[in-house]
Structures are given as structure tokens and as C-alpha cells.
Protein backbone atom coordinates (compact mmCIF):
# COMPACT_ATOMS: atom_id res chain seq x y z
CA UNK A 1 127.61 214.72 43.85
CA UNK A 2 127.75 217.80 46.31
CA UNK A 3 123.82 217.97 46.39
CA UNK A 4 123.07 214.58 46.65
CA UNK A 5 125.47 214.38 49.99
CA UNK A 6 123.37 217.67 51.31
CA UNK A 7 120.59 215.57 50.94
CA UNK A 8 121.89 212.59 53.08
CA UNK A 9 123.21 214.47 55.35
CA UNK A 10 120.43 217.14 56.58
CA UNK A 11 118.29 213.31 56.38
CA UNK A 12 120.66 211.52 58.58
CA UNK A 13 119.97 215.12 61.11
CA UNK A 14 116.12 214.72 60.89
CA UNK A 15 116.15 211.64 61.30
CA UNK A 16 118.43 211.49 64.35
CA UNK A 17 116.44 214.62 65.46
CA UNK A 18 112.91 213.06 65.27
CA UNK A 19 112.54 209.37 65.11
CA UNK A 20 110.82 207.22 67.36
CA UNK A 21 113.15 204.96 68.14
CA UNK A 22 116.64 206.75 68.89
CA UNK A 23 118.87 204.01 68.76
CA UNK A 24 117.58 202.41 65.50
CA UNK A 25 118.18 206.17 64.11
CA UNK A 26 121.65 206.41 65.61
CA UNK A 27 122.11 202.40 63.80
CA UNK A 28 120.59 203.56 60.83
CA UNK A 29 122.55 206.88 60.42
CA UNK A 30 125.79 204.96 61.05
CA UNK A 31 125.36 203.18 58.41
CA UNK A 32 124.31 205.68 55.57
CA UNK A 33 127.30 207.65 56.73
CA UNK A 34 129.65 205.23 55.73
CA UNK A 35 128.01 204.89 52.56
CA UNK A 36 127.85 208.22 51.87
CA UNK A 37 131.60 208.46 52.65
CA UNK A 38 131.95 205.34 49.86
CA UNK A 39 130.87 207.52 47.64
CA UNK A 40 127.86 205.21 47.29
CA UNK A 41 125.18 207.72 46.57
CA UNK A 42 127.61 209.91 43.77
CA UNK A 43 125.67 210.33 40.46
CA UNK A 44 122.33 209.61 41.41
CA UNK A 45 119.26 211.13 40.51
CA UNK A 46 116.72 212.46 43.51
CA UNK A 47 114.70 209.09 42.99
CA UNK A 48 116.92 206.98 42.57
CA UNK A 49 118.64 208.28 45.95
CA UNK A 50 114.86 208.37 47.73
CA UNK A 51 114.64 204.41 46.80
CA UNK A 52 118.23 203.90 47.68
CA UNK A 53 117.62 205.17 51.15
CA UNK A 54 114.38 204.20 51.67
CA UNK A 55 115.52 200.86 51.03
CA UNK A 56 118.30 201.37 53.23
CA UNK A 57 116.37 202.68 56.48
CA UNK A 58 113.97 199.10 56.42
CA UNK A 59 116.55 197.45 56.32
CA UNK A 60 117.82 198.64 59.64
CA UNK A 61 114.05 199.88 61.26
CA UNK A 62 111.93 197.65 59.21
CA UNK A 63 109.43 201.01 59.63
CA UNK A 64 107.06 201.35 56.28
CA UNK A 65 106.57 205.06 57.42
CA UNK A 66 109.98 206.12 57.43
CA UNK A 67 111.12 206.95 54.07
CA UNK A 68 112.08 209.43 51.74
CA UNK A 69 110.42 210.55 48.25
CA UNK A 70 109.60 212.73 45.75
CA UNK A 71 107.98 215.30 47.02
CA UNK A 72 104.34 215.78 45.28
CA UNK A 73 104.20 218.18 42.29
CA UNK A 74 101.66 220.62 44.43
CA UNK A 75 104.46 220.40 47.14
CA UNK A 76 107.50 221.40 44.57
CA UNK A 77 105.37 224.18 43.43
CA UNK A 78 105.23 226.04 46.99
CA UNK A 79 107.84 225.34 47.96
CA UNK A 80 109.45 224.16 51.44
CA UNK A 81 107.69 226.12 53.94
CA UNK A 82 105.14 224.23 56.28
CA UNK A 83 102.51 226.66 55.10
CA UNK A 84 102.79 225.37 51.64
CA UNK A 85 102.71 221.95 52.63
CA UNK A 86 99.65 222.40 54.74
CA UNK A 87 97.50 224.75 52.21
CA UNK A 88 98.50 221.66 49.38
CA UNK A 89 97.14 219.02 51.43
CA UNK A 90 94.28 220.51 52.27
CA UNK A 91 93.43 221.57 48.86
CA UNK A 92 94.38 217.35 48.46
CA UNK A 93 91.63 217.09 50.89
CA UNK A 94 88.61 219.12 49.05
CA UNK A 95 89.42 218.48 45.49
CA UNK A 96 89.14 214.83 47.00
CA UNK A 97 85.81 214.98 48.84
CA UNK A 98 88.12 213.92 52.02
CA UNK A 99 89.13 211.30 50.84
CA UNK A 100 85.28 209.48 51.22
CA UNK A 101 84.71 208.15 47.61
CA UNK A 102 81.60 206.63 47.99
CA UNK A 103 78.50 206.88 50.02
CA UNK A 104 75.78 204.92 49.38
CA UNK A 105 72.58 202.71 50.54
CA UNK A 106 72.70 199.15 48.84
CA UNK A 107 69.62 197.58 48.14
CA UNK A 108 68.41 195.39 51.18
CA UNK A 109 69.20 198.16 53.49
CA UNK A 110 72.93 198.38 53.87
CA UNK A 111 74.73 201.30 54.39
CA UNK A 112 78.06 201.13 52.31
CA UNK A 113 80.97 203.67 52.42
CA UNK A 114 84.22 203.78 50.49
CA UNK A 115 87.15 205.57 52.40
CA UNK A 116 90.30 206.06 50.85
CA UNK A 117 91.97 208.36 53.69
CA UNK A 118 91.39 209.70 56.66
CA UNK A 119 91.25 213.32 57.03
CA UNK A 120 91.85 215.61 60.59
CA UNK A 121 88.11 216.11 62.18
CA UNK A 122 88.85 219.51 61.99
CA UNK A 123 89.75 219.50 57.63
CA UNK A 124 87.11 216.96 56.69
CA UNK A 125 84.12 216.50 59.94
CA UNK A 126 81.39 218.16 58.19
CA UNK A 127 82.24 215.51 55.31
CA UNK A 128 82.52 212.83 57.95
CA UNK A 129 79.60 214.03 59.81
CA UNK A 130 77.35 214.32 56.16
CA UNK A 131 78.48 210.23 55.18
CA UNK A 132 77.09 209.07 58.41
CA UNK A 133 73.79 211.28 58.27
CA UNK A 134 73.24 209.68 54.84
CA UNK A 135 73.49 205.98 56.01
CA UNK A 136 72.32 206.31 59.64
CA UNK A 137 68.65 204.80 58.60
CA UNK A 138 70.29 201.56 57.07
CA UNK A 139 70.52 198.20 59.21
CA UNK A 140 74.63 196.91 58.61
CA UNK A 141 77.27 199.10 57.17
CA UNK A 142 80.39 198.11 55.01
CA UNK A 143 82.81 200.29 55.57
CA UNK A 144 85.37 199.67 52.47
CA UNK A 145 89.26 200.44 53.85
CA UNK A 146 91.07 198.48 50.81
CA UNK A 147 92.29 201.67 49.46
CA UNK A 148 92.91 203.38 52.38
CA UNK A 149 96.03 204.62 52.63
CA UNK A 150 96.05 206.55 55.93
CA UNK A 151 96.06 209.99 57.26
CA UNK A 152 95.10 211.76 60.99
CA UNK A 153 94.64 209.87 64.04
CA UNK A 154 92.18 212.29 65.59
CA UNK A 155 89.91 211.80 62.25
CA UNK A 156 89.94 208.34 62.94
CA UNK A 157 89.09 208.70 66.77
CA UNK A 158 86.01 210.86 64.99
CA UNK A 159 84.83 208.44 62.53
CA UNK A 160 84.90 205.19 65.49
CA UNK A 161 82.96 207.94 67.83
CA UNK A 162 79.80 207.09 65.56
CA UNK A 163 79.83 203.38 66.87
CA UNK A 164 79.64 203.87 70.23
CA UNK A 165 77.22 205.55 72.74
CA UNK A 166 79.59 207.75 74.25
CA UNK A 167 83.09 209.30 76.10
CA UNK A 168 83.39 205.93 77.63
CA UNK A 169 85.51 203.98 75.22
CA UNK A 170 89.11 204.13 75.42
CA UNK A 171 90.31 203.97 71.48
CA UNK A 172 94.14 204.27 71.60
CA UNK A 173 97.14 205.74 73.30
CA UNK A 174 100.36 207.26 71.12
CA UNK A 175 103.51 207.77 72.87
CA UNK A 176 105.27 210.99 71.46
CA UNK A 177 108.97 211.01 71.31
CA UNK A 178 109.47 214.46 71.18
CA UNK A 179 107.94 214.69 75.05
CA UNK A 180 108.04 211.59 76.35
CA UNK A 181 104.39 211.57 77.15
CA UNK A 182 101.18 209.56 76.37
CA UNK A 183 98.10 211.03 75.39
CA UNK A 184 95.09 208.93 75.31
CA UNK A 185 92.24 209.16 72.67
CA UNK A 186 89.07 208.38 74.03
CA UNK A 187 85.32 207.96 71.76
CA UNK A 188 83.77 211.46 71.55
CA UNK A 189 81.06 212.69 74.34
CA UNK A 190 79.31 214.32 71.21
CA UNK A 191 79.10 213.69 67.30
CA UNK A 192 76.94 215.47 64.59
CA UNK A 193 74.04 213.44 63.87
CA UNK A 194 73.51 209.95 65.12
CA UNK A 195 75.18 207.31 66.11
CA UNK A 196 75.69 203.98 64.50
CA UNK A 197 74.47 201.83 67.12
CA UNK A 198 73.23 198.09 68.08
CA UNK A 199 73.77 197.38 64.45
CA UNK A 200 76.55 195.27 62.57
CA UNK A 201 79.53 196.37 60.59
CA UNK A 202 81.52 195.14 58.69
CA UNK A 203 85.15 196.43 57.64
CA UNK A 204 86.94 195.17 54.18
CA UNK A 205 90.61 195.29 54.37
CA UNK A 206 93.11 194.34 51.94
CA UNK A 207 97.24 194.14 52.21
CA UNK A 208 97.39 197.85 50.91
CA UNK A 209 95.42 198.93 53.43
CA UNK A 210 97.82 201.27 55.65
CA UNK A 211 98.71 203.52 58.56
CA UNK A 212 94.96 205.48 59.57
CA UNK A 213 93.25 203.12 57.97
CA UNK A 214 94.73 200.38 59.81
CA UNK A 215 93.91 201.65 63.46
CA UNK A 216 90.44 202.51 61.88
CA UNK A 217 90.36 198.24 61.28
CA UNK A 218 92.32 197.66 64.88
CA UNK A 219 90.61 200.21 67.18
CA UNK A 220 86.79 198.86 66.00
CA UNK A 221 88.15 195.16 65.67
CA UNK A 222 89.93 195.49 69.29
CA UNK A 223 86.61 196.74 70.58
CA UNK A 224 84.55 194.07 69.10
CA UNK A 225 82.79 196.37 67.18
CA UNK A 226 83.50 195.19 63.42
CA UNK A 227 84.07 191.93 61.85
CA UNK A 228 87.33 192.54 59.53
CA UNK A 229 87.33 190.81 56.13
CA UNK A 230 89.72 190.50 53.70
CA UNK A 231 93.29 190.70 53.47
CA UNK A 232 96.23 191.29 56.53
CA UNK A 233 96.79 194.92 56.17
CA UNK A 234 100.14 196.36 55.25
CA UNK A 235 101.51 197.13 59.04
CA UNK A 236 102.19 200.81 60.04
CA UNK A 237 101.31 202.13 63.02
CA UNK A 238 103.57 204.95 63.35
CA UNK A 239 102.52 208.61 63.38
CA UNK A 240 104.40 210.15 60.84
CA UNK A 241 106.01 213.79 60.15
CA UNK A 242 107.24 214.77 56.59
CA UNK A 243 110.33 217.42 56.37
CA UNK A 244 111.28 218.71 52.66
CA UNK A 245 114.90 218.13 52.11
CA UNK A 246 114.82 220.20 49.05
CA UNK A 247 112.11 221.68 46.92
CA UNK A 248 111.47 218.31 45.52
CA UNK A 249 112.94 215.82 48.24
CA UNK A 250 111.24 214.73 51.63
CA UNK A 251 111.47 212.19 54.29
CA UNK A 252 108.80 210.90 56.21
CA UNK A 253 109.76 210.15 60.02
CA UNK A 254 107.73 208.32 62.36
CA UNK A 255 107.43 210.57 65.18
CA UNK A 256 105.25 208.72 67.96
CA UNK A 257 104.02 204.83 68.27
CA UNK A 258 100.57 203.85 69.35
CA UNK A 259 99.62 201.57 72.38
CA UNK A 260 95.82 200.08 72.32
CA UNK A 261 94.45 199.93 75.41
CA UNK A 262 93.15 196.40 74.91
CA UNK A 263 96.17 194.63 73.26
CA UNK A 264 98.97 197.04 74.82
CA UNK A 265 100.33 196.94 71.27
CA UNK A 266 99.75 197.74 67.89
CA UNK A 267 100.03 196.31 63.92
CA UNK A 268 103.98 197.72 63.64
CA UNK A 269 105.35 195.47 60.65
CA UNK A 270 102.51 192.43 61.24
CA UNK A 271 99.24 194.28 60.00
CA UNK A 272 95.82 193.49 61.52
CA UNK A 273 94.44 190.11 60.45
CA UNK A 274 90.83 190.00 59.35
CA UNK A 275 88.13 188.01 61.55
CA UNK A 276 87.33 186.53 58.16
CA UNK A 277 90.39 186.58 55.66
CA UNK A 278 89.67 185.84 51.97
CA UNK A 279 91.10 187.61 49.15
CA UNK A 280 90.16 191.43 49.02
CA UNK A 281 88.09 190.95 45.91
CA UNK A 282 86.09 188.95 47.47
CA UNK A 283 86.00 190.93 51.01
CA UNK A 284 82.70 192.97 49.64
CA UNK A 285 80.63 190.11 48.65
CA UNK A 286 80.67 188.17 51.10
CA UNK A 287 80.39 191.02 53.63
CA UNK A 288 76.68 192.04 52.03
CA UNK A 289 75.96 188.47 51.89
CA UNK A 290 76.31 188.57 55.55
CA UNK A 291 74.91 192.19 55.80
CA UNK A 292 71.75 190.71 54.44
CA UNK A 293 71.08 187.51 56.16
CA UNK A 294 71.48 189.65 59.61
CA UNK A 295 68.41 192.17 57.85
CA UNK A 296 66.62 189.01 56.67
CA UNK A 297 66.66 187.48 60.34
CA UNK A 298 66.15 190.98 62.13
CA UNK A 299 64.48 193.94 60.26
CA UNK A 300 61.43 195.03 62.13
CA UNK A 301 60.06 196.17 58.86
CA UNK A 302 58.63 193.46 56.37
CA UNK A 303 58.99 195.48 53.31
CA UNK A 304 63.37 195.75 54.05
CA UNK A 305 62.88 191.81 54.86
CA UNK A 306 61.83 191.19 51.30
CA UNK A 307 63.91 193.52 49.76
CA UNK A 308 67.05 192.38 51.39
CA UNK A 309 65.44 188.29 51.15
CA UNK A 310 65.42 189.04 47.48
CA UNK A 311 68.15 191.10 47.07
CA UNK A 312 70.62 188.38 48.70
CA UNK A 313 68.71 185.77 46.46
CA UNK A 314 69.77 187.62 43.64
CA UNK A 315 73.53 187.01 44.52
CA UNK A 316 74.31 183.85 44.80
């Protein structure tokens, strides 16, 4: 089919044009070509040729943020142009409270949130800023990452900002391709609100856990400054553009890697592994077990001692 091979072939161009890691592209292109020239891609659908590439491209990059799909429905209805894509997402964004699902103060004095993205500081901070006002009085926080599926690297710089006391902390470096330069990401000199500080957390992670969300986990766990538990996260650790390949069709190219300062690597393709790894339906529990025995031994006030003391009574 004529519009199929349009599609490979402006993907094969974006994808030499933009990924990462050039010679896996050039590898990876090589081969499609010659597939394409099989007549390996004639008669298919739009999803069944986004799976067929998809498939295709990890087999040769093993990258789970280089892909192409189906282009959301808000997408196909504006259209191709980057203004479209960008007034859809953040419309994604609001209509999705920023992608923070739950905020809330457990009995015992726990601070829980539920993050399912991670938007830009600049789309979701007053959101951001608003979840940590509302547990900043609590003792331990569970931050709950098993649904996360990602999103803005400098959002994630501003959500780790609240655990530490200031510009000192180096977070994470990314690498862009498009340069050849390194910019570093350092914690913030200033946050709205306070800081969560001298006080436990606890992250819950899960093997769907992905991309943002992940170097949420790895930048806090690298720094000491979480205890992971739950499940080895899904592994992808490459910042990622999206270019429309029709109305309907995108692919998703990995345009920079990220180095942390403390490891000199990243999660690419292994995930990060919990400090405690159970199943991820079990990841809450047995953080606000912990959350509570750390109130029960601490809290200055008697009052949260007996309301956590009972509280963690109450769960086994």
C-alpha cells in the first residue's frame, strides 16, 4: 500500500534524524527498508503497522520509548501541528488534575500521594506545589508511583526539590543528541511552601512503573532519600519526542539519555530495583506499616503516638 510505505519511510527519516543513538537508527532503518522493499508492510492497517514496527525497532534498540502508535483521538482531531499537540496535552493535564490522583493524610499521621504522571513545573507546579502544602504537617509520606507512567523531567526535578534543603543536590544529567551537550539538573534554591524534610518516605513502585516516574524512584533512591518498595520498574530512561506521521500515526523517538551523578548511569532496559521488593499489591501495606512504627517510635506529640500505635494495631 502507497500510504502505508509513506508512513515507513518519513519514520525511517525521523528516526535517522533524531534518535539517540545514531548507529542503532542507521541498523534499525536498514532493516525496515528491506522489509518495506519485501513488500512486508502491504495491506496493513495503521495499527497493525504501529505494532509491526514497534516490534521491529526493540528488536534492534531494545528502547521501550521508541515506538510508533495511534495517535490519541484529541491528537487526530487537531490535527498535526505542534500547537495541537501541545494545547491537547495540556488540556490531558487539567481535565486530569496533573496527573496527582490522590492526596491525602492517613490516619496515624502519614502523608500519602498517588501520582500517575508527571507534569512540566511550569503546566502543573501550582498542583504540585498545593499536594505538598496539604501533607507537609504529616510525619512519613508514601508517595504511590505504580501507575505512573511518565512525563517531564524538569517536573520531576520540582517534585524531588521538596526533599531536600536546597540548590545543593545534584539530581541528574541528560545528554541531548541534537547538541551534543549535557545539561545538569540540580534541586531547586526555592519551592512554594515547605519542604519535606528530616522525615521518611517511602516510594511504591511496580513493573509498570515507567520513564518520569522512574527517575522520580532513581533520583530520591540514588540520593538515599526514599526506601523503594515494590516491583523492578519497567526501564526507560530516555527523553522522548513524538512526531505525527499522519493525522492518526506517530512515533515516539528518544531524543537524549540521562546520566545520574551518583551511579554515572541510568535504568535503560533494567528498571530500578526496590530497597524492599514484594509484589506491588503489597508495596502500600507494608510501606504504612513501616510509616507507622517510625511515628510510634518518634512523634513528639502523644496524641499522633496513639493514633498511629492504634492505627498500625488495627492492621495486622
Amino acid at each position: 500500500m502507497i500510504a502505508m510505505g509513506s508512513h515507513v519511510e518519513k519514520a525511517i527519516e525521523l528516526l535517522c534524524a533524531n534518535y539517540v543513538f545514531p548507529d542503532k537508527a542507521a541498523t534499525a532503518a536498514q532493516r525496515i527498508q528491506q522489509r518495506l522493499a519485501e513488500g512486508a508492510y502491504d495491506g496493513m492497517s495503521e495499527a497493525e503497522l504501529a505494532e509491526s514496527l514497534t516490534a521491529e525497532l526493540f528488536e534492534v534498540c531494545a528502547d521501550r520509548h521508541l515506538r510508533v502508535r495511534v495517535r490519541s483521538a484529541e491528537l487526530q482531531a487537531g490535527g498535526v501541528t505542534e500547537e495541537a499537540a501541545l494545547a491537547a496535552w495540556r488540556e490531558y493535564l487539567r481535565s486530569t488534575n496533573y496527573r496527582i490522583a490522590r492526596v491525602e493524610r492517613l490516619d496515624g499521621n502519614v502523608g500519602y500521594l498517588d501520582l500517575r504522571g508527571v507534569p512540566s513545573s511550569a503546566d502543573g507546579g501550582r498542583a504540585i506545589a498545593a499536594a505538598m502544602e496539604l501533607v507537609s504537617q504529616t510525619e512519613a509520606l508514601i508517595i504511590d508511583l505504580r501507575k505512573n507512567r511518565g512525563g517531564a523531567a524538569d517536573g520531576v526535578i520540582f517534585w524531588c526539590s521538596y526533599f531536600f534543603p536546597d540548590d545543593e543536590t545534584h539530581l541528574n544529567s541528560i545528554y541531548f543528541a541534537a547538541t551534543k551537550q549535557t545539561r545538569q539538573y540540580w534541586s531547586l534554591a526555592w519551592v512554594p511552601g515547605e519542604r519535606y524534610l528530616d522525615k521518611p518516605v517511602y516510594v511504591l513502585t511496580s513493573d509498570m512503573t515507567f520513564s518520569a516516574g522512574e527517575e522520580l524512584c532513581y533520583n530520591l533512591q540514588a540520593q538515599k532519600r526514599a526506601v523503594l518498595i515494590g516491583e523492578t520498574t519497567r526501564g526507560g530512561a530516555h527523553p522522548t519526542d513524538s512526531f505525527p506521521l499522519s493525522d492518526t500515526l506517530e512515533i515516539t523517538v528518544p531524543t537524549a539519555r540521562s546520566i545520574n551523578p551518583v551511579t554515572g548511569t541510568n535504568w535503560e532496559g533494567v528498571g530500578v530495583k526496590p530497597d524492599i521488593e514484594v509484589p506491588s499489591e503489597e508495596a502500600f501495606l507494608i510501606a504504612y506499616q513501616t510509616a507507622l512504627d517510625h511515628i510510634v517510635e518518634t512523634s513528639q506529640s502523644a496524641s499522633i503516638r496513639e493514633e498511629a500505635q492504634l492505627t498500625r494495631s488495627g492492621l495486622v
